[in-house]
PDB file of N, CA and C in Angstrom:
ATOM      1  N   UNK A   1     -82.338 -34.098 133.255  1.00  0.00           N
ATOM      2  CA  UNK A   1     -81.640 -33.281 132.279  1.00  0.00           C
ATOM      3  C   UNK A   1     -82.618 -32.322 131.606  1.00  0.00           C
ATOM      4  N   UNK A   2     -82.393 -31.025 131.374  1.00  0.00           N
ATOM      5  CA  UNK A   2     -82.724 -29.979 131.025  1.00  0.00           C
ATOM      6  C   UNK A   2     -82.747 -30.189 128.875  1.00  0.00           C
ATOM      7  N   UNK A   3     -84.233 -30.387 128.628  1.00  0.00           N
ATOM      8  CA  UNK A   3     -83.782 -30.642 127.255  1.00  0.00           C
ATOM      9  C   UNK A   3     -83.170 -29.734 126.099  1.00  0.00           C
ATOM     10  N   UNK A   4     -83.697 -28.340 126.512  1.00  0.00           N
ATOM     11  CA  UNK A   4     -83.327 -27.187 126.084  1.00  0.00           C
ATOM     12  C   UNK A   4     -81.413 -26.896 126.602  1.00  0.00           C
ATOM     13  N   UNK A   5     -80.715 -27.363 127.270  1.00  0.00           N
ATOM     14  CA  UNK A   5     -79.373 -27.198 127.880  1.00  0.00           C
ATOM     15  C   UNK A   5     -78.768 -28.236 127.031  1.00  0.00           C
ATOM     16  N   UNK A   6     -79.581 -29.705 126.808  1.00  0.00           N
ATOM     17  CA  UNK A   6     -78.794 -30.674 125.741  1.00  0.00           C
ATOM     18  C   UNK A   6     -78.951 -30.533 124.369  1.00  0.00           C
ATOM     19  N   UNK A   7     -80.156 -29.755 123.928  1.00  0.00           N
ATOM     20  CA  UNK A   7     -80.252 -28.841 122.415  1.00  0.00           C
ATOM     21  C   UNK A   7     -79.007 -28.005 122.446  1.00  0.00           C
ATOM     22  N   UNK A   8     -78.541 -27.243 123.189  1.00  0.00           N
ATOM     23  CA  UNK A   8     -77.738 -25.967 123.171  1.00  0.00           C
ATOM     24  C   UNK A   8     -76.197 -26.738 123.423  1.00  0.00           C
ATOM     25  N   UNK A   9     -76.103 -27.704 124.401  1.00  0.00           N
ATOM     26  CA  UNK A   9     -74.797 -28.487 123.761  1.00  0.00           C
ATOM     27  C   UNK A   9     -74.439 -29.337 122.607  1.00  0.00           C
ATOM     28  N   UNK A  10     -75.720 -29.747 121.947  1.00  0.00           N
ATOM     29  CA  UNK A  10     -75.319 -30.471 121.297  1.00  0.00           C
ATOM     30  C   UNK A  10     -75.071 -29.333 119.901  1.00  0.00           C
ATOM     31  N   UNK A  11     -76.025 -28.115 119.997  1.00  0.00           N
ATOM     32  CA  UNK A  11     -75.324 -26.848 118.559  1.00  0.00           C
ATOM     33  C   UNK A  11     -74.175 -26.509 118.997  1.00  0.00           C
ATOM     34  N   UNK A  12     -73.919 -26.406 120.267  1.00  0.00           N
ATOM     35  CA  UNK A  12     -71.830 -25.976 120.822  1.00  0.00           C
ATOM     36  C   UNK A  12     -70.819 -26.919 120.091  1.00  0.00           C
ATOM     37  N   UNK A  13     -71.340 -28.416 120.028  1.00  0.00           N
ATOM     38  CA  UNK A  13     -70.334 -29.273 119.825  1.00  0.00           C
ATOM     39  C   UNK A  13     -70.218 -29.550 118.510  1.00  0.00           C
ATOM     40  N   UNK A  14     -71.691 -29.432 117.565  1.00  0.00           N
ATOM     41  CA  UNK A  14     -71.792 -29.372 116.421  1.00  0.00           C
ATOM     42  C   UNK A  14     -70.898 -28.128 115.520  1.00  0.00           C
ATOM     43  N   UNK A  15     -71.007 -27.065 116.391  1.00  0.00           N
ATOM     44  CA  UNK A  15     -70.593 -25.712 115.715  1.00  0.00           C
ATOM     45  C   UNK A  15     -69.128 -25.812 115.883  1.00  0.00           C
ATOM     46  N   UNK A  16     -68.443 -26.313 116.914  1.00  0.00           N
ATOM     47  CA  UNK A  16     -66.835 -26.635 116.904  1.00  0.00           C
ATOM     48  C   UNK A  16     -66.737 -28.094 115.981  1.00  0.00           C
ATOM     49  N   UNK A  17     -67.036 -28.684 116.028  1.00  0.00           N
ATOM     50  CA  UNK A  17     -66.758 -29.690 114.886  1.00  0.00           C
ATOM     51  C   UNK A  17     -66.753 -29.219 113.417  1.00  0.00           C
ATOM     52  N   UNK A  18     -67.566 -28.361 113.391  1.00  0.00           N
ATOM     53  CA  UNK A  18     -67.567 -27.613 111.724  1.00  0.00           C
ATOM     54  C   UNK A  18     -66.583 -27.098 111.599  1.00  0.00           C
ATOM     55  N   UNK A  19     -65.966 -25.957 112.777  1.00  0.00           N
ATOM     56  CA  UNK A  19     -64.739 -25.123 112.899  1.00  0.00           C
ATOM     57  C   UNK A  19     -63.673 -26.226 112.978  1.00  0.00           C
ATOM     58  N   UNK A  20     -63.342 -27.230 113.238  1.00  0.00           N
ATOM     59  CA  UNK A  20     -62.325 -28.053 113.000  1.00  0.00           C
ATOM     60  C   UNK A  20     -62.202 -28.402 111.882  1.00  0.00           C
ATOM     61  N   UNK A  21     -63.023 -29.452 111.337  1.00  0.00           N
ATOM     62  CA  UNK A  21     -63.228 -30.056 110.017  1.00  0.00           C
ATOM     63  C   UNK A  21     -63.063 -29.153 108.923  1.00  0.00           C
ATOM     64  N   UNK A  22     -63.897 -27.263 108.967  1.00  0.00           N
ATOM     65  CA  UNK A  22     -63.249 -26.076 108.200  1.00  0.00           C
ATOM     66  C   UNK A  22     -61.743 -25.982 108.354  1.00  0.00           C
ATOM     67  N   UNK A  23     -60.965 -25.753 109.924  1.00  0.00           N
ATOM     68  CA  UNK A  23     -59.298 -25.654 109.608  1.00  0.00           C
ATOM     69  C   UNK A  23     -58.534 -27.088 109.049  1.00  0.00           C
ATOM     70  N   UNK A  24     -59.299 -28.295 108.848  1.00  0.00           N
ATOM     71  CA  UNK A  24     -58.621 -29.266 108.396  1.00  0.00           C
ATOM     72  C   UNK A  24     -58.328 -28.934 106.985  1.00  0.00           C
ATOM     73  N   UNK A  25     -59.182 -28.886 106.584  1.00  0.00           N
ATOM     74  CA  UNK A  25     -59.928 -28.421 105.216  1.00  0.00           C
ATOM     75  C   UNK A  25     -59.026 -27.534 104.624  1.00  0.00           C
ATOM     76  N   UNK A  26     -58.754 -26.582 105.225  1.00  0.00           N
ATOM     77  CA  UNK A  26     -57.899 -25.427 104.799  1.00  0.00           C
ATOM     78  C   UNK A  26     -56.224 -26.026 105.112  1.00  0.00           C
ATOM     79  N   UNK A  27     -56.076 -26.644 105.989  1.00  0.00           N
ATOM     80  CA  UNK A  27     -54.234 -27.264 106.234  1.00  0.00           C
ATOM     81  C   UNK A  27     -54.283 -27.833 104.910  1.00  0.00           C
ATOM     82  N   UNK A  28     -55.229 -28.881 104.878  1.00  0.00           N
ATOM     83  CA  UNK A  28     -55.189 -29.461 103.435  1.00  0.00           C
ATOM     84  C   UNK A  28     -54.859 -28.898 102.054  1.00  0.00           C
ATOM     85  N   UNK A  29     -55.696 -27.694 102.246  1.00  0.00           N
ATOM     86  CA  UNK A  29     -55.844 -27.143 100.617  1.00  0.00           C
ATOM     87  C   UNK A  29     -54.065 -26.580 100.852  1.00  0.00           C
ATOM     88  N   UNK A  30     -54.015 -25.344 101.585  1.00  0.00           N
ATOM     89  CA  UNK A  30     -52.150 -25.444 101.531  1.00  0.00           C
ATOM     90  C   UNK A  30     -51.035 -26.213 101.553  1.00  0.00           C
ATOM     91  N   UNK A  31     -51.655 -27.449 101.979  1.00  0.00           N
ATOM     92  CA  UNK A  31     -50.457 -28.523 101.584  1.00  0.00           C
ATOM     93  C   UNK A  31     -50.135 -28.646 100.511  1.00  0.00           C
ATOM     94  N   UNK A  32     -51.829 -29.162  99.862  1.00  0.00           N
ATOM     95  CA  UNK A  32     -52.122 -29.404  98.334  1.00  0.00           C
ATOM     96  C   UNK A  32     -51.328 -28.558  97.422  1.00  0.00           C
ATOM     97  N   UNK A  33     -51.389 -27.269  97.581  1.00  0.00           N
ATOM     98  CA  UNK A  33     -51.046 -26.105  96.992  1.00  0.00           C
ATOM     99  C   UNK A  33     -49.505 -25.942  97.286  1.00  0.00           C
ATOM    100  N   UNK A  34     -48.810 -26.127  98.285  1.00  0.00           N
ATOM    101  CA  UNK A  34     -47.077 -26.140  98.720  1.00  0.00           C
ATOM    102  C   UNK A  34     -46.618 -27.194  97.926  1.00  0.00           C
ATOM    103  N   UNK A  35     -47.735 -28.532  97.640  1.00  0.00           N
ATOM    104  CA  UNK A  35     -46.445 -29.877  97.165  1.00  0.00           C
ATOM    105  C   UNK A  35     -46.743 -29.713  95.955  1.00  0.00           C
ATOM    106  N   UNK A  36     -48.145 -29.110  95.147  1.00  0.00           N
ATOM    107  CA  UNK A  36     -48.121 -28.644  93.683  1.00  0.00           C
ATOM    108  C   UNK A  36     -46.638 -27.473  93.120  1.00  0.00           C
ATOM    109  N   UNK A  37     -46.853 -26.683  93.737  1.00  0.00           N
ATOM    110  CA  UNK A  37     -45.601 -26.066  93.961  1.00  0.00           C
ATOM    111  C   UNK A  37     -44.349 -26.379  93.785  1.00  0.00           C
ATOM    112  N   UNK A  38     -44.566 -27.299  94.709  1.00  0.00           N
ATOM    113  CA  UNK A  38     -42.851 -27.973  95.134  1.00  0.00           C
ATOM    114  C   UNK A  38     -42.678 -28.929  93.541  1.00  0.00           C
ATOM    115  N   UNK A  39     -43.195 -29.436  93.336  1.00  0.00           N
ATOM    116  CA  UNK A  39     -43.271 -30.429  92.059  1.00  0.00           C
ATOM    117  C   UNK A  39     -43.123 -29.973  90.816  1.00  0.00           C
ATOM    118  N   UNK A  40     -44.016 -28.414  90.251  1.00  0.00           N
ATOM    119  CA  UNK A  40     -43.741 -27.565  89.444  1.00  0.00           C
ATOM    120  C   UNK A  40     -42.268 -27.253  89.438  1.00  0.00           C
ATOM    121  N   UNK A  41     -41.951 -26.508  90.764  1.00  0.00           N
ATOM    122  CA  UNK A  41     -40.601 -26.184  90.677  1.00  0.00           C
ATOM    123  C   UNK A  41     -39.293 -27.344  90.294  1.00  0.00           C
ATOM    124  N   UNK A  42     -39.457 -28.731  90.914  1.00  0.00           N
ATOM    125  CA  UNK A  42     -38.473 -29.676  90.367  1.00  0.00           C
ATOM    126  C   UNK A  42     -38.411 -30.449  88.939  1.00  0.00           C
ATOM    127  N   UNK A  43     -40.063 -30.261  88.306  1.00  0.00           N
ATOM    128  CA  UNK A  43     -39.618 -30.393  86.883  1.00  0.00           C
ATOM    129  C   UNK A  43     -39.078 -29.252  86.141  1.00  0.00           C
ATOM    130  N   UNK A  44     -39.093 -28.103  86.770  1.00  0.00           N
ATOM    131  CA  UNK A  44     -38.848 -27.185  86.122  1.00  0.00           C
ATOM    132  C   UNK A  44     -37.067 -27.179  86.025  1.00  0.00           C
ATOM    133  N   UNK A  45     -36.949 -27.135  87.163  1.00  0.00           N
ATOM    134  CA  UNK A  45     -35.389 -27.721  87.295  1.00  0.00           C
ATOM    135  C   UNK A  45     -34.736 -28.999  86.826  1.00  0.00           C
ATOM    136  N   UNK A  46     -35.430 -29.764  86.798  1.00  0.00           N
ATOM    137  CA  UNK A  46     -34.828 -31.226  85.878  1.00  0.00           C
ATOM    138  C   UNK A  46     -34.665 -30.699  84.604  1.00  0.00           C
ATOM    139  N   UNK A  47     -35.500 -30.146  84.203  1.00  0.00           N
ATOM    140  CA  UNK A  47     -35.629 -29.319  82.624  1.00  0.00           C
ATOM    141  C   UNK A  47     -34.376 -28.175  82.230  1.00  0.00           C
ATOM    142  N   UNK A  48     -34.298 -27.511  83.191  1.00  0.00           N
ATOM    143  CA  UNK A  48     -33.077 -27.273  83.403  1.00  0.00           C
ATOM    144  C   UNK A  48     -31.392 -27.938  83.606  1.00  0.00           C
ATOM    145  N   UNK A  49     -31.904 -28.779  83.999  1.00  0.00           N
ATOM    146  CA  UNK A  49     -30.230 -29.818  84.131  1.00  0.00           C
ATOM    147  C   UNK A  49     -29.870 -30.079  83.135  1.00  0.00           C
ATOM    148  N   UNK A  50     -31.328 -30.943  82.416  1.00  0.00           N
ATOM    149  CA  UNK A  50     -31.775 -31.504  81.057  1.00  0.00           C
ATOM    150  C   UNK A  50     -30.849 -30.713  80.064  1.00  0.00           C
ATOM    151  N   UNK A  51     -31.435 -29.729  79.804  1.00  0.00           N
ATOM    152  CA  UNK A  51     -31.007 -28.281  78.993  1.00  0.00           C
ATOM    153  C   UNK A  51     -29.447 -28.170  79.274  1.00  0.00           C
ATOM    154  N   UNK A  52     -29.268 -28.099  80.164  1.00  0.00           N
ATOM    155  CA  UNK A  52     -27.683 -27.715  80.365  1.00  0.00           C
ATOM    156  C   UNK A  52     -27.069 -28.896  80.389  1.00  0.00           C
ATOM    157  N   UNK A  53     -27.000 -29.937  80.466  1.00  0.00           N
ATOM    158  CA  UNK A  53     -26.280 -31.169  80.011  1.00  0.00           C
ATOM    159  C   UNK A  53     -26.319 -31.006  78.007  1.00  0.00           C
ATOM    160  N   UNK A  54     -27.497 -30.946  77.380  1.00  0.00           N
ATOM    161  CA  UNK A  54     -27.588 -30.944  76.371  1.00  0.00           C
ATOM    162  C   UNK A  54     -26.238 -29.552  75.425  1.00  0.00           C
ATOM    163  N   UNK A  55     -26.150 -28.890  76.561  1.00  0.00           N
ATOM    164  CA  UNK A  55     -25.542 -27.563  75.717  1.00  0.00           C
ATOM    165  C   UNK A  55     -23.269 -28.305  76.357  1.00  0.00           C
ATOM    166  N   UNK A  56     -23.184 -28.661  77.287  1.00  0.00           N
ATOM    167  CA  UNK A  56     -22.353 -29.206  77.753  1.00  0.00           C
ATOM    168  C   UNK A  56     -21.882 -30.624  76.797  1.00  0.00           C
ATOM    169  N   UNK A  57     -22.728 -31.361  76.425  1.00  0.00           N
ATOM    170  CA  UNK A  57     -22.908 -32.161  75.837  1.00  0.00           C
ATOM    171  C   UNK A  57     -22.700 -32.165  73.724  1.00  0.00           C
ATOM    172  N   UNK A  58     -22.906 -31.164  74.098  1.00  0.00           N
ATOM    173  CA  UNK A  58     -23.333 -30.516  72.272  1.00  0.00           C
ATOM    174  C   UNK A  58     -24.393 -31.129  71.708  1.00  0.00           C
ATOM    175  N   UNK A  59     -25.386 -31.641  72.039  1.00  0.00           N
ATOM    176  CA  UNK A  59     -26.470 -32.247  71.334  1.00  0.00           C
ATOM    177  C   UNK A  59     -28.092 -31.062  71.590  1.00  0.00           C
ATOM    178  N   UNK A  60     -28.168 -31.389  70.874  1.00  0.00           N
ATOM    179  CA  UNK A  60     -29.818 -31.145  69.947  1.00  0.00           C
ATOM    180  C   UNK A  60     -30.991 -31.692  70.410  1.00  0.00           C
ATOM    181  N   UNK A  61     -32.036 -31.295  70.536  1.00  0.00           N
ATOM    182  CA  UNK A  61     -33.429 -33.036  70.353  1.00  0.00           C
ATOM    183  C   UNK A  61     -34.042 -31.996  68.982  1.00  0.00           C
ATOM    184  N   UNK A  62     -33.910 -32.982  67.953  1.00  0.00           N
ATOM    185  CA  UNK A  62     -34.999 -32.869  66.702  1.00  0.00           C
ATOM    186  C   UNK A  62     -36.090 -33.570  66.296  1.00  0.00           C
ATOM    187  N   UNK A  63     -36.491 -33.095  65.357  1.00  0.00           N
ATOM    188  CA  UNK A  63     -38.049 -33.816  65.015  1.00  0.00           C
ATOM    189  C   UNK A  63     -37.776 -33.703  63.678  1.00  0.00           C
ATOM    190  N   UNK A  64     -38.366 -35.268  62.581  1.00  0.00           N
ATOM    191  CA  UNK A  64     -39.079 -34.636  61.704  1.00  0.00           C
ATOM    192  C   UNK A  64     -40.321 -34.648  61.370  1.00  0.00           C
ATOM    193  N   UNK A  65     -41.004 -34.274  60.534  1.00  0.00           N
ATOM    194  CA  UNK A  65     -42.652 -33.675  60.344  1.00  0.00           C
ATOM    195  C   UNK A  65     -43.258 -35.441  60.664  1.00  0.00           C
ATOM    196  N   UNK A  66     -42.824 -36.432  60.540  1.00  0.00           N
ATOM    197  CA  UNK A  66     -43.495 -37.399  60.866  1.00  0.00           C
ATOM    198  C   UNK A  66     -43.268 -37.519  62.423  1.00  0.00           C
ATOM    199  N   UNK A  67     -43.215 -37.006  63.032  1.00  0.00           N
ATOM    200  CA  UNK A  67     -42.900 -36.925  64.980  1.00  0.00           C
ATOM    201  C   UNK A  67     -41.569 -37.751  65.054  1.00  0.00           C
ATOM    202  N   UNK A  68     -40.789 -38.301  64.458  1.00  0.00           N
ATOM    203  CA  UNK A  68     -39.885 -39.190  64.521  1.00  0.00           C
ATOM    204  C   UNK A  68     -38.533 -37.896  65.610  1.00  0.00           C
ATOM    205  N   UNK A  69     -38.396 -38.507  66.552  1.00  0.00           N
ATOM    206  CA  UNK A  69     -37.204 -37.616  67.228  1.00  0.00           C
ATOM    207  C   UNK A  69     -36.104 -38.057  67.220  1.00  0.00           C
ATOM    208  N   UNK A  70     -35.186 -37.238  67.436  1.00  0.00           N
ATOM    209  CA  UNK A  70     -33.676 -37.389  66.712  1.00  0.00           C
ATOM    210  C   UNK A  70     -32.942 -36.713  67.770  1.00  0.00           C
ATOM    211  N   UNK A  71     -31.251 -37.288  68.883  1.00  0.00           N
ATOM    212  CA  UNK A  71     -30.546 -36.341  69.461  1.00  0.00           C
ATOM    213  C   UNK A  71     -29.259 -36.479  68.476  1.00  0.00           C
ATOM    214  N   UNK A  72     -29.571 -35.189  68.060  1.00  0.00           N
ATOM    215  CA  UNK A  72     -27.960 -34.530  66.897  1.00  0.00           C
ATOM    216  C   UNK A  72     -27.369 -33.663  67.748  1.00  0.00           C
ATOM    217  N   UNK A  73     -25.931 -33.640  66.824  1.00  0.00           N
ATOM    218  CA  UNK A  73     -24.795 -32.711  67.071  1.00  0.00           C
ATOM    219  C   UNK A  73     -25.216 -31.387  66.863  1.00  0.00           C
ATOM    220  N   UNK A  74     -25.360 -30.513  68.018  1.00  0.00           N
ATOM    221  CA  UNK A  74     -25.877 -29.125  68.232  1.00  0.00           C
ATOM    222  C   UNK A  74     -24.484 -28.262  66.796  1.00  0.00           C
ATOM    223  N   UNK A  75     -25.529 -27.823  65.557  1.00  0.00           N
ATOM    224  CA  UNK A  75     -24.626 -27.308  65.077  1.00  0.00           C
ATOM    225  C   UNK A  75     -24.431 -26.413  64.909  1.00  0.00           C
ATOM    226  N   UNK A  76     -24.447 -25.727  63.966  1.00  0.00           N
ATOM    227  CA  UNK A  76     -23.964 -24.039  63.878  1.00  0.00           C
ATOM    228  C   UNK A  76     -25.046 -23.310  63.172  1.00  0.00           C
ATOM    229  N   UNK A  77     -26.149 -23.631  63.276  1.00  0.00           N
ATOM    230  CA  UNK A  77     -27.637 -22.576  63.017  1.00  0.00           C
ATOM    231  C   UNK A  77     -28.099 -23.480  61.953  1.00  0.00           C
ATOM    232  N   UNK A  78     -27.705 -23.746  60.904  1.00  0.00           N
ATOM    233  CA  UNK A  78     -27.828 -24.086  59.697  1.00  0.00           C
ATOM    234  C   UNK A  78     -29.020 -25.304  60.203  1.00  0.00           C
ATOM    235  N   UNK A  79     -29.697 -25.374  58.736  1.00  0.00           N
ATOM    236  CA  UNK A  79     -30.797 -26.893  58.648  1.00  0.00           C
ATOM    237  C   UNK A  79     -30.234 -27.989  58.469  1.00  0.00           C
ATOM    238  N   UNK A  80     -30.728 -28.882  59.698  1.00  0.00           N
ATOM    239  CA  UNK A  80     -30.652 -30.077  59.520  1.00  0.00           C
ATOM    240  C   UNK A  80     -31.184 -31.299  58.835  1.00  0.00           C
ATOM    241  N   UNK A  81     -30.623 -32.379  58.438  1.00  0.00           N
ATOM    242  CA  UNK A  81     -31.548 -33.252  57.360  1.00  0.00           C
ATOM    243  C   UNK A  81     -31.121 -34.762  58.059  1.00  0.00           C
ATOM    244  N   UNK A  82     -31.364 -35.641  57.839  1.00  0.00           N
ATOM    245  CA  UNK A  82     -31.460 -36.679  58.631  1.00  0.00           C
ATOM    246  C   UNK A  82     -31.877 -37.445  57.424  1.00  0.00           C
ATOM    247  N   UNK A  83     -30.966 -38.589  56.894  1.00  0.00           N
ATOM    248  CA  UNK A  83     -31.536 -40.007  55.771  1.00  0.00           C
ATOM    249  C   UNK A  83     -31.932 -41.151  56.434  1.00  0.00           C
ATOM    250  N   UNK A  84     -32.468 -41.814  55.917  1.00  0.00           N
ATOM    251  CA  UNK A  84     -33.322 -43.325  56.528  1.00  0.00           C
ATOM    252  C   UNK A  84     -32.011 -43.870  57.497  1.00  0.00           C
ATOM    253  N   UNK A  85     -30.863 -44.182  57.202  1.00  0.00           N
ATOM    254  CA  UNK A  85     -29.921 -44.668  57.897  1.00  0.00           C
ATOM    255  C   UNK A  85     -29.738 -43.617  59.564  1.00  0.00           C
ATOM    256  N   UNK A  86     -30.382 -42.725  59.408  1.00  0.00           N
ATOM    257  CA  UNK A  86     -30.053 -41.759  60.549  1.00  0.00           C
ATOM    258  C   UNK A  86     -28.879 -41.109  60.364  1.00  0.00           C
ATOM    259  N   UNK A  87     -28.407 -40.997  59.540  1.00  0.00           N
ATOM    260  CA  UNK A  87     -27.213 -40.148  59.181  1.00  0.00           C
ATOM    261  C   UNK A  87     -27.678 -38.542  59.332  1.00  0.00           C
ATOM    262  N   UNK A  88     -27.192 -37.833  60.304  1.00  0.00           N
ATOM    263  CA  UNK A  88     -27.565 -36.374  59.937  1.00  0.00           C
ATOM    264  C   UNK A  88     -26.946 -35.102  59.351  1.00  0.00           C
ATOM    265  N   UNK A  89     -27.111 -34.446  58.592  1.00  0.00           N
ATOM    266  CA  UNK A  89     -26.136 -33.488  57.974  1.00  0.00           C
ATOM    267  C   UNK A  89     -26.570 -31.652  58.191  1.00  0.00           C
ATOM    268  N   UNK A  90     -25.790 -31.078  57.813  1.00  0.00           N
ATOM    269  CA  UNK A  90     -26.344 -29.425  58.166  1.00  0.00           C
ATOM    270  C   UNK A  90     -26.220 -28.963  56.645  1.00  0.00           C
ATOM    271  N   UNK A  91     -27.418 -28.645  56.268  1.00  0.00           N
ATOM    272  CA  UNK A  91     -26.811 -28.258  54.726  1.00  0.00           C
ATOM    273  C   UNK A  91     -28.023 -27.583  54.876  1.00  0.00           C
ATOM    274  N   UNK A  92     -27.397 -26.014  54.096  1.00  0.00           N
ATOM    275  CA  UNK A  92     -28.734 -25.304  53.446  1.00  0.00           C
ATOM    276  C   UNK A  92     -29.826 -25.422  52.338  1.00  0.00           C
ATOM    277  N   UNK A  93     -29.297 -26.294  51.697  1.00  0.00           N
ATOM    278  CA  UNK A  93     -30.145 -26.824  50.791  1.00  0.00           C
ATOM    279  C   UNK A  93     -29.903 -28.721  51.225  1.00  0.00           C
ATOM    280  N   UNK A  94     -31.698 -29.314  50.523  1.00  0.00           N
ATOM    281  CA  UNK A  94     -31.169 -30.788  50.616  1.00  0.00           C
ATOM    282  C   UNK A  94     -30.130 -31.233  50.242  1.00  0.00           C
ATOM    283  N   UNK A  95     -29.445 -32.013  51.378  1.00  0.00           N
ATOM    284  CA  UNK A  95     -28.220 -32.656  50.464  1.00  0.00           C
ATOM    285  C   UNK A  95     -28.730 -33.946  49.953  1.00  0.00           C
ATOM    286  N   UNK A  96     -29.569 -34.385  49.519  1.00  0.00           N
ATOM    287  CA  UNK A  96     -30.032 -35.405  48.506  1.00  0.00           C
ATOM    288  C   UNK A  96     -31.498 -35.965  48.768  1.00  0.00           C
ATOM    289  N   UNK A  97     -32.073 -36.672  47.872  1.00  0.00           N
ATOM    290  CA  UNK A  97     -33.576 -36.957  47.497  1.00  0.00           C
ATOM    291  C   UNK A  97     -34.250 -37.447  49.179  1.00  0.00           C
ATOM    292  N   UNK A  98     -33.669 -38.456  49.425  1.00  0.00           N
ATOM    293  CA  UNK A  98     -33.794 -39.245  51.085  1.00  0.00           C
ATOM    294  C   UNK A  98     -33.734 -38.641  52.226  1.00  0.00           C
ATOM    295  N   UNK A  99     -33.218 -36.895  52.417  1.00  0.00           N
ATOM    296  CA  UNK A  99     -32.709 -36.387  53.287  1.00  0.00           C
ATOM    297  C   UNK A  99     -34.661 -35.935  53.499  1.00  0.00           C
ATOM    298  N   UNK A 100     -34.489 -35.819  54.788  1.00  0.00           N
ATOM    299  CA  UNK A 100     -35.634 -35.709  56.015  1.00  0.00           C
ATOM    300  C   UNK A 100     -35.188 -34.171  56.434  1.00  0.00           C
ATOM    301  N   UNK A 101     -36.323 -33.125  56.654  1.00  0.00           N
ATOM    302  CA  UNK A 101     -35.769 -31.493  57.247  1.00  0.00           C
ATOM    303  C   UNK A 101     -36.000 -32.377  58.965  1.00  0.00           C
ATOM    304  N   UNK A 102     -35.132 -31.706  59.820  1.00  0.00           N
ATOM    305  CA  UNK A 102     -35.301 -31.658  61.435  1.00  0.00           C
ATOM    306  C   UNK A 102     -35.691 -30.327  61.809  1.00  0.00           C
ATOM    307  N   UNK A 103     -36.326 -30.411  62.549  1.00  0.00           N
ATOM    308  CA  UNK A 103     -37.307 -28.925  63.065  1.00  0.00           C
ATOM    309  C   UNK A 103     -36.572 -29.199  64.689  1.00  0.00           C
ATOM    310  N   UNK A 104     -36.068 -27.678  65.440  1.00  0.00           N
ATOM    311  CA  UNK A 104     -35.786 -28.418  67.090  1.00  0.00           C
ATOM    312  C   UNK A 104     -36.716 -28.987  67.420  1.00  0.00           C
ATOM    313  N   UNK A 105     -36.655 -29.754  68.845  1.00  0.00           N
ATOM    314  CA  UNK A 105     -37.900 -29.970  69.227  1.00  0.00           C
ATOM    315  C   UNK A 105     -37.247 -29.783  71.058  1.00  0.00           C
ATOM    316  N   UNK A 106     -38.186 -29.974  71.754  1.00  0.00           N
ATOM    317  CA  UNK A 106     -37.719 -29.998  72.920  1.00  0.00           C
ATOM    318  C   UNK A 106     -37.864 -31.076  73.575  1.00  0.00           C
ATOM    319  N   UNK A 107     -37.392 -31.902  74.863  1.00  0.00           N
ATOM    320  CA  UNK A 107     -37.376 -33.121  75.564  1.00  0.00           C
ATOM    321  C   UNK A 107     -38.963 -33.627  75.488  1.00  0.00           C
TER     322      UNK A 107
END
């Protein structure tokens, strides 16, 4: 055997193995990148269902300033207040000492 002919096959076989292992490399990264994709797009759409059940539904998601979340009766613009019992009301001013403000919040 010619040692200089088995140097020169063995950089042929080396240099296509790189070129494979490079197009693996790359199927990969576009997969990666199609099922990131794909996943973005279906929470985005659950979020959507979400949303449109909520408006079908007539409900709200609120907060108040202590993170406490709340699903109320979607009402007519006005501020919402919420008492320890969870009772919620729409009044422009507090309707009494116990009443909690609700800020929207989202899912």
């Amino acid at each position: 055997m010619n040692p200089e002919w088995m140097r020169n096959q063995g950089q042929i076989i080396s240099a296509a193995r790189q070129r494979v292992l490079n197009s693996a490399a790359a199927v990969q990264n576009l997969y990666d990148q199609a099922s990131q994709t794909f996943q973005r797009n279906m929470k985005m759409q659950a979020r959507e269902v979400d949303n449109f059940s909520d408006v079908l539904l007539g409900q709200t998601y609120a907060r108040t300033a202590s993170g406490q979340t709340y699903v109320v009766p979607t009402g007519r613009g006005g501020t919402q207040w919420v008492d320890p019992l969870g009772v919620v009301k729409e009044s422009a001013i507090v309707p009494g000492p116990a009443y909690t403000q609700l800020t929207p919040a989202s899912r």
